[in-house]
Protein backbone atom coordinates (compact mmCIF):
# COMPACT_ATOMS: atom_id res chain seq x y z
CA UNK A 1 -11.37 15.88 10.97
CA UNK A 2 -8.06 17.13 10.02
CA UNK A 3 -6.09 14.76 7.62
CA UNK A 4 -3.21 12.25 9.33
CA UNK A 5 -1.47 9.50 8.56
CA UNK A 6 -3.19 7.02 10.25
CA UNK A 7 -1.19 4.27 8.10
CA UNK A 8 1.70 1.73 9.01
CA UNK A 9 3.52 1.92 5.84
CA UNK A 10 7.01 1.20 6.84
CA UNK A 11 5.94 -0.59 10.08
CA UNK A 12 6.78 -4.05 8.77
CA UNK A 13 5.69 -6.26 11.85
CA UNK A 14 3.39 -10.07 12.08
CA UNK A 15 0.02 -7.50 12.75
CA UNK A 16 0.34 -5.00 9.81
CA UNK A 17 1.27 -7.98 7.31
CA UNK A 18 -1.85 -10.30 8.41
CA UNK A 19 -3.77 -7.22 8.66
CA UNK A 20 -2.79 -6.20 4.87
CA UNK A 21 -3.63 -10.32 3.92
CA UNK A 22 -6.65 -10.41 5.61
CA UNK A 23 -7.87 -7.06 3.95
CA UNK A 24 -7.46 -8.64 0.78
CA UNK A 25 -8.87 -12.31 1.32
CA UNK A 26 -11.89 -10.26 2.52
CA UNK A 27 -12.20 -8.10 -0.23
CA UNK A 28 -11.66 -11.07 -2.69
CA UNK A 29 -14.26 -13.37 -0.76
CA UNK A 30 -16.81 -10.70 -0.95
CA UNK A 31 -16.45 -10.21 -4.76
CA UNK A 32 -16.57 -13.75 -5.45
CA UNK A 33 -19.87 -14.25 -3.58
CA UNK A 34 -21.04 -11.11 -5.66
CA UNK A 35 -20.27 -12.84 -8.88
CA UNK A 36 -21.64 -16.22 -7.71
CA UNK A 37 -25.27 -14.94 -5.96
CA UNK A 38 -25.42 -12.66 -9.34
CA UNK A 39 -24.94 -9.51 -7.05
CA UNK A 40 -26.14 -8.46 -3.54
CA UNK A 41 -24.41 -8.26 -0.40
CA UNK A 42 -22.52 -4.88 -1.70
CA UNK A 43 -22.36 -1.08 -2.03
CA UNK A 44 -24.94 0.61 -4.94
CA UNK A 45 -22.98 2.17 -7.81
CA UNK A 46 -23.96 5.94 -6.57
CA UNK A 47 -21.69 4.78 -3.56
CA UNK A 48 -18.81 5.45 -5.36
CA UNK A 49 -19.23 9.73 -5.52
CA UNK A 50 -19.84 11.08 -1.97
CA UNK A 51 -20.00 14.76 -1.40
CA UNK A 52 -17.41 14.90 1.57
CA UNK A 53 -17.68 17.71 4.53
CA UNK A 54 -15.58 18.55 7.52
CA UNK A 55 -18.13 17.11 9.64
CA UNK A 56 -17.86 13.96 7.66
CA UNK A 57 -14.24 13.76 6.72
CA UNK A 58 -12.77 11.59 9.37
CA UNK A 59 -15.54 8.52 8.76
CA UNK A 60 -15.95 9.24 4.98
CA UNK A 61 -12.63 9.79 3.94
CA UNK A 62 -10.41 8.37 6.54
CA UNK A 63 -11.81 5.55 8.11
CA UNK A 64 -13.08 4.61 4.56
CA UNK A 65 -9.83 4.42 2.91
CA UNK A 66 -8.45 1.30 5.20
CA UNK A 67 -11.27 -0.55 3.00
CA UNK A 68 -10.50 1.22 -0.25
CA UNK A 69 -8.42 3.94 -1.55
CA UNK A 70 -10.05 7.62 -1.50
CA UNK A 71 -9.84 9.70 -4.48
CA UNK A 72 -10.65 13.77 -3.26
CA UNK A 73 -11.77 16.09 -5.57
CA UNK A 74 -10.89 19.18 -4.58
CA UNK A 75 -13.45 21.68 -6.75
CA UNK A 76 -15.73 24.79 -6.49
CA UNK A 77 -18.97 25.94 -8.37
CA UNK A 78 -17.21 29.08 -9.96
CA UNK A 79 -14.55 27.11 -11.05
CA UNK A 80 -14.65 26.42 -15.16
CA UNK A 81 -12.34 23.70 -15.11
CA UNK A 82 -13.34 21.90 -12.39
CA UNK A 83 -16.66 21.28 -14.10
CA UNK A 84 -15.00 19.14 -17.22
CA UNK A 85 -12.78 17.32 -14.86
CA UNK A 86 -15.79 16.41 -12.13
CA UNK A 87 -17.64 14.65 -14.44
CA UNK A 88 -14.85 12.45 -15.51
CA UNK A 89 -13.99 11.68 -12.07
CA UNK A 90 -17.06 10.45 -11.60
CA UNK A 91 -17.66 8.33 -14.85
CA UNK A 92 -13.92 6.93 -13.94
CA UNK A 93 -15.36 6.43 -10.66
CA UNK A 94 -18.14 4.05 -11.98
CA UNK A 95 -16.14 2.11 -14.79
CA UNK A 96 -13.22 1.56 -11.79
CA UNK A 97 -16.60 -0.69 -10.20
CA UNK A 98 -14.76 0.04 -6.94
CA UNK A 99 -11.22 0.10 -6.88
CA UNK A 100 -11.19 3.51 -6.07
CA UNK A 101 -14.30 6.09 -4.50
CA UNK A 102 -14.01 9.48 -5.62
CA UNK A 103 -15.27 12.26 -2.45
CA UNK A 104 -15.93 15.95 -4.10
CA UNK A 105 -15.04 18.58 -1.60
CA UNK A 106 -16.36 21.97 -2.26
CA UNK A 107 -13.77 24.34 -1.18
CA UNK A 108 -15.95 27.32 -0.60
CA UNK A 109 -17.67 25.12 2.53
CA UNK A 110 -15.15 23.52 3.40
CA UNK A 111 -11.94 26.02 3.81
CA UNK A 112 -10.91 24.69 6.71
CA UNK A 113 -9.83 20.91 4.76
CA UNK A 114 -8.62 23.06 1.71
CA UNK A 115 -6.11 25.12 4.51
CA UNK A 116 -5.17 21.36 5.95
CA UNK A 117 -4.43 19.98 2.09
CA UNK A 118 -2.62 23.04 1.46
CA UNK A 119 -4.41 23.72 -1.77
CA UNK A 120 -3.02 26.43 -3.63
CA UNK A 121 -5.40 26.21 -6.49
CA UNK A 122 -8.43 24.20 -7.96
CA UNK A 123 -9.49 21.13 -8.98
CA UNK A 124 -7.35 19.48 -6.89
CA UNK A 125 -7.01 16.37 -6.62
CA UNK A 126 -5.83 13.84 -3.94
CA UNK A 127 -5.61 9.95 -2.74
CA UNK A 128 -6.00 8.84 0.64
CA UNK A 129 -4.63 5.16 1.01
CA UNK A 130 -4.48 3.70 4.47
CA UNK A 131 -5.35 6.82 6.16
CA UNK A 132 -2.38 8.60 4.14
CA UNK A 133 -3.14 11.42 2.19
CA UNK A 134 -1.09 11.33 -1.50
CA UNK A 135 -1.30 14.08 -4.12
CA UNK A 136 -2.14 13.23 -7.40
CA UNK A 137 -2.70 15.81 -9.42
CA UNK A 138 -3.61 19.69 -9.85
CA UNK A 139 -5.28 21.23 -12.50
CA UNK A 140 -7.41 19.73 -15.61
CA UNK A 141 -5.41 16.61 -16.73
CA UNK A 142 -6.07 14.85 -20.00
CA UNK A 143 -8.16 11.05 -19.26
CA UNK A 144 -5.06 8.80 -19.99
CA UNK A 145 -3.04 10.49 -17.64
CA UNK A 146 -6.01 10.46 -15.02
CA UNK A 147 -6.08 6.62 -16.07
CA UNK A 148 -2.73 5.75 -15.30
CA UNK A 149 -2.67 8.13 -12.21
CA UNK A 150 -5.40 5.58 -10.85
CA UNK A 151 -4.06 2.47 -12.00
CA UNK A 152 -0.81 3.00 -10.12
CA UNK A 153 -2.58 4.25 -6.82
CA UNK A 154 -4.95 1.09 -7.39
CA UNK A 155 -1.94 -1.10 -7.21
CA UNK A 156 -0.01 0.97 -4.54
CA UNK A 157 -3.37 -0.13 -2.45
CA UNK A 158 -3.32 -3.72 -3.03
CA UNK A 159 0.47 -4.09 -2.95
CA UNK A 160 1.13 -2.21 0.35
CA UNK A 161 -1.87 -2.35 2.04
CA UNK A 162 -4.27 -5.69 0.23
CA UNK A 163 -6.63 -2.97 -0.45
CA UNK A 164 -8.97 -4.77 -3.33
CA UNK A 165 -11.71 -2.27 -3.55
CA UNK A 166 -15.68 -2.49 -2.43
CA UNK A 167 -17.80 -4.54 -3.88
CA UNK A 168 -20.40 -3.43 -5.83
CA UNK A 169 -23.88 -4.41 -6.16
CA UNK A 170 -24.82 -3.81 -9.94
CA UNK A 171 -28.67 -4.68 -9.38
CA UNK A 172 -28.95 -1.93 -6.78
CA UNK A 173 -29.67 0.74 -9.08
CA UNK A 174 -29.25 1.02 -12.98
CA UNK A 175 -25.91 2.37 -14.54
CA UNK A 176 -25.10 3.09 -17.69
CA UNK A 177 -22.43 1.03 -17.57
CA UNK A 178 -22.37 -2.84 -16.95
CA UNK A 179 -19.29 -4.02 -13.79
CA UNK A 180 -16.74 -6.03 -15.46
CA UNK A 181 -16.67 -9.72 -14.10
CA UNK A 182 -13.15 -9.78 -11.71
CA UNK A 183 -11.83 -13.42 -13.20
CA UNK A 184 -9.63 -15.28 -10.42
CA UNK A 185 -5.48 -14.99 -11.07
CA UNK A 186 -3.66 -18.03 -11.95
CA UNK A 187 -1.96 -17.56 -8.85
CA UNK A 188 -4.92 -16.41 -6.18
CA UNK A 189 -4.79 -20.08 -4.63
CA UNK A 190 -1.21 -20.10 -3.96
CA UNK A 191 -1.31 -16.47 -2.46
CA UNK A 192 -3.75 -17.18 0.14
CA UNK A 193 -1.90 -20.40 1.04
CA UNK A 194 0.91 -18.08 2.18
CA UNK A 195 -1.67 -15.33 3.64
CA UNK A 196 -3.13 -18.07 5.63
CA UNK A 197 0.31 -19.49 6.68
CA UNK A 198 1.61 -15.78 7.54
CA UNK A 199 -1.95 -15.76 9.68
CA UNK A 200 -0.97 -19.00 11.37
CA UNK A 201 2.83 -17.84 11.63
CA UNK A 202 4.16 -20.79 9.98
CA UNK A 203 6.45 -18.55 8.05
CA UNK A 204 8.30 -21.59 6.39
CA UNK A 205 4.87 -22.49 4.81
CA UNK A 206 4.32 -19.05 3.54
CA UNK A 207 8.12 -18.89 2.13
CA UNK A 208 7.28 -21.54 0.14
CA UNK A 209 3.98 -20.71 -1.44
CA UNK A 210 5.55 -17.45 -2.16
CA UNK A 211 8.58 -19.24 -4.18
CA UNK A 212 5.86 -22.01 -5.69
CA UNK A 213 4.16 -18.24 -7.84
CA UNK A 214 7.39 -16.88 -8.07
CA UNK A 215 8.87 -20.20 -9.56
CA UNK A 216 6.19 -19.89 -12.22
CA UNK A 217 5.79 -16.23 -12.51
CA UNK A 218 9.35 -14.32 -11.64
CA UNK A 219 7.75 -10.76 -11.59
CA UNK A 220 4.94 -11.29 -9.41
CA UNK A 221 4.30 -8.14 -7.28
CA UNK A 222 2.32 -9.61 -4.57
CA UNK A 223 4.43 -12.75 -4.62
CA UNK A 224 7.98 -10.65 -4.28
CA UNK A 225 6.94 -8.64 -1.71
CA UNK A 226 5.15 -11.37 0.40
CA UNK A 227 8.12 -13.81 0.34
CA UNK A 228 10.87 -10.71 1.66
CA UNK A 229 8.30 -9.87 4.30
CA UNK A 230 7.85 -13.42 5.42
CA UNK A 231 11.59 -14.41 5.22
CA UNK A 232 11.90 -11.19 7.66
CA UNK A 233 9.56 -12.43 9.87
CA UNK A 234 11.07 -15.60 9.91
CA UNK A 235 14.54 -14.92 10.43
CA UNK A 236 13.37 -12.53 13.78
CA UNK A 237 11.19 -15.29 15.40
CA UNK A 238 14.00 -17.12 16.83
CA UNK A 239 15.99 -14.55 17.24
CA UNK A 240 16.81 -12.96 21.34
CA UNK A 241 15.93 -8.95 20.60
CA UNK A 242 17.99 -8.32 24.13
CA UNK A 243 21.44 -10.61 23.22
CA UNK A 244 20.89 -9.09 19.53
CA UNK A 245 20.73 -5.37 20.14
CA UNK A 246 24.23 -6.24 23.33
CA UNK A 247 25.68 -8.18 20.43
CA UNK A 248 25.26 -5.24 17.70
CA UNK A 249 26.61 -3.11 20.59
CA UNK A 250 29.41 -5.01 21.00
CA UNK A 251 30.64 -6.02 17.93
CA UNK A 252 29.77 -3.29 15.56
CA UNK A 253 31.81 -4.38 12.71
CA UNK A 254 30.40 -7.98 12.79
CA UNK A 255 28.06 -8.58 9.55
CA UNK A 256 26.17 -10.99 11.44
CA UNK A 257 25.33 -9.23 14.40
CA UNK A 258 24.65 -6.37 12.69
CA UNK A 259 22.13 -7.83 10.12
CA UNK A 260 20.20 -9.42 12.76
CA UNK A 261 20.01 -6.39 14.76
CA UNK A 262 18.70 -4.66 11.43
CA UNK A 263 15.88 -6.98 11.00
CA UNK A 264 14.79 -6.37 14.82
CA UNK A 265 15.13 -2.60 13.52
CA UNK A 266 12.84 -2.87 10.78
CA UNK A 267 10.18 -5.25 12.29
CA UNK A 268 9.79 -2.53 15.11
CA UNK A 269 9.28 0.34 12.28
CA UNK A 270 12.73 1.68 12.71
CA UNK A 271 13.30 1.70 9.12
CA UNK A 272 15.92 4.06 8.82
CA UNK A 273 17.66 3.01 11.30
CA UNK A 274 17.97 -0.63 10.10
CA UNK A 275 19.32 0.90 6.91
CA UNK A 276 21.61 2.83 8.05
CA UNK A 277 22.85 0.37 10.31
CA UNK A 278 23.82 -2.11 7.63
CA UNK A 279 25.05 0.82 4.98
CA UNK A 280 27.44 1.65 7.36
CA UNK A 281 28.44 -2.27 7.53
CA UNK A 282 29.22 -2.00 4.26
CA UNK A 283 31.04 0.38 4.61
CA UNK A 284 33.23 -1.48 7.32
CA UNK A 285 33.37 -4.74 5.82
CA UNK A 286 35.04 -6.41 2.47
CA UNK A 287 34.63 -9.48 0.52
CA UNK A 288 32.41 -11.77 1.31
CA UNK A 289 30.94 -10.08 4.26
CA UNK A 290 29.85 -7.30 2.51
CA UNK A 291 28.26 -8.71 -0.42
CA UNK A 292 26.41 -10.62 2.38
CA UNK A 293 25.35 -7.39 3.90
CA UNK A 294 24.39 -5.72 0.48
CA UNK A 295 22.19 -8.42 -0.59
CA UNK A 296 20.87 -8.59 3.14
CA UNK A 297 20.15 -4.41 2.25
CA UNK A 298 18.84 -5.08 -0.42
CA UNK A 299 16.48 -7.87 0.73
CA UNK A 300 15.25 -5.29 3.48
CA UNK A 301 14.52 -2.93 0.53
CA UNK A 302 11.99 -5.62 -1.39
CA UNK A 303 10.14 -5.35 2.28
CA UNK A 304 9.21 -1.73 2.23
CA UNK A 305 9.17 -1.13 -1.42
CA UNK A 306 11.23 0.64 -4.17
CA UNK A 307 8.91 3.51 -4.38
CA UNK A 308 9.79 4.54 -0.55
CA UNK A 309 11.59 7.68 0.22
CA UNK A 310 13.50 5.97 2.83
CA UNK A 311 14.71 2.85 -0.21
CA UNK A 312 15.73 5.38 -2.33
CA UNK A 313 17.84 7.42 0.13
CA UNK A 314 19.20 4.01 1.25
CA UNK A 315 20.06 3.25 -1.98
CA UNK A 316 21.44 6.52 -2.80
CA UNK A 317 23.89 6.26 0.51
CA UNK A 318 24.84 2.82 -0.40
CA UNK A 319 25.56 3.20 -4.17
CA UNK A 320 28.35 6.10 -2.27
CA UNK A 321 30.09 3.58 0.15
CA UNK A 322 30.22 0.74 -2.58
CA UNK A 323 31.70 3.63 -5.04
């Protein structure tokens, strides 16, 4: 019942990438056989606003939000403004068509998850992505705020975790509102070439469907992050863990030793530790060898995302050995 982080954000390994691809090509597959059978097969509309208990929390909120992200409305009957922001939630809810499912807590029978969330006040409102709880937001909020709130923990769950949404089955019940058709991307062939090649570990193939989207489309999300996670996992599949972590021992102002021992640190979730190890390369090395190390850094960063405390502390530590 009580809220943990039940995610592996940061835990960059062959498992938690598949895992992430997989989530996503199933997602995907399920809303294109939606579209083609004309509906069926998914969740009804009223699926998408749950009233959410403590006896409940761990299947309806947690488990649930490895399939889609959770959106928790923290609210109580005497409260004035949680009754104009409710209903938007749940009319966002609907429109969304399941990116997103929106659980209303009531606070007054259910202290014990209001203690957990440390709640100060009400509405309240929180994500859960992946099992990790986010705040969002406290207090009434005006719509395009609440909007763009959404869309960015929308694309946090597809980007870090290939978390597409539920489908949903429009002919299960009426709504007032009609789902808007999902039309393929340009680029959804090409992305589950690499998924596939990631699943198969041919991590050359996935490189290079990576670099055929990003070839045509620079700024790609999916694409950037996908091609530094599969170069990682391709540079540390030939690579000896034991000789690398006596040669980083040995040799600790050697860029090379030091970089591979840095991927081995950030495949096995030791994310710090892998930056910190090549910061303070930096700091030890010059010319050539430290650019290499930077840019090695900075690959590392593209794998766990710029938005990461641990990135921007990196970066911050860096930026102060290169200046």
């Amino acid at each position: 019942m009580q809220p943990r982080n039940m995610s592996m954000s940061g835990v960059v390994d062959l498992a938690a990438v598949k895992a992430a691809g997989e989530a996503k090509a199933k997602a995907e597959q399920a809303r294109a056989e939606s579209a083609r059978t004309g509906g069926g097969g998914g969740v009804s509309p009223s699926a998408l606003v749950i009233d959410v208990d403590e006896a409940g929390f761990e299947t309806d909120v947690l488990q649930r939000s490895t399939e889609v992200p959770v959106v928790i409305d923290f609210w109580a009957e005497w409260c004035e403004p949680c009754k104009q922001l409710g209903p938007l939630l749940e009319r966002l809810a609907t429109e969304y068509n399941g990116r997103f499912v929106l659980a209303k807590v009531d606070v007054d029978a259910n202290q014990m998850l209001m203690q957990q969330f440390g709640i100060q006040g009400i509405p309240a409102v929180f994500a859960v992505v992946a099992g990790q709880a986010l705040p969002l937001f406290q207090g009434a909020a005006p719509e395009s705020q609440i909007r763009q709130t959404l869309d960015q923990l929308i694309q946090v769950g597809e980007e870090r975790f290939g978390l597409t949404g539920i489908v949903v089955d429009a002919d299960a019940e009426v709504t007032d509102s009609a789902p808007a058709e999902v039309p393929a991307g340009p680029y959804d062939a090409l992305l589950e070439a690499a998924a596939q090649a990631l699943d198969a570990s041919d991590f050359d193939g996935a490189v290079q469907a990576y670099r055929n989207v990003l070839s045509e489309d620079p700024v790609n999300t999916e694409a950037k992050l996908g091609l530094a996670q599969a170069e990682l996992l391709r540079r540390v599949a030939g690579l000896d863990p034991q000789k690398v972590r006596a040669d980083a021992a040995e040799k600790p102002a050697d860029p090379a030793a030091q970089m591979d021992a840095a991927d081995l640190d950030l495949v096995g979730g030791h994310v710090e530790d892998a930056f910190g190890r090549l910061v303070e390369t930096v700091r030890r090395t010059f010319g050539d060898d430290r650019d290499a190390v930077r840019v090695r850094l900075l690959k590392l960063f593209e794998v766990i995302g710029p938005e990461d405390p641990r990135v921007i502390a990196a970066r911050t530590a860096l930026a102060r050995v290169l200046f």
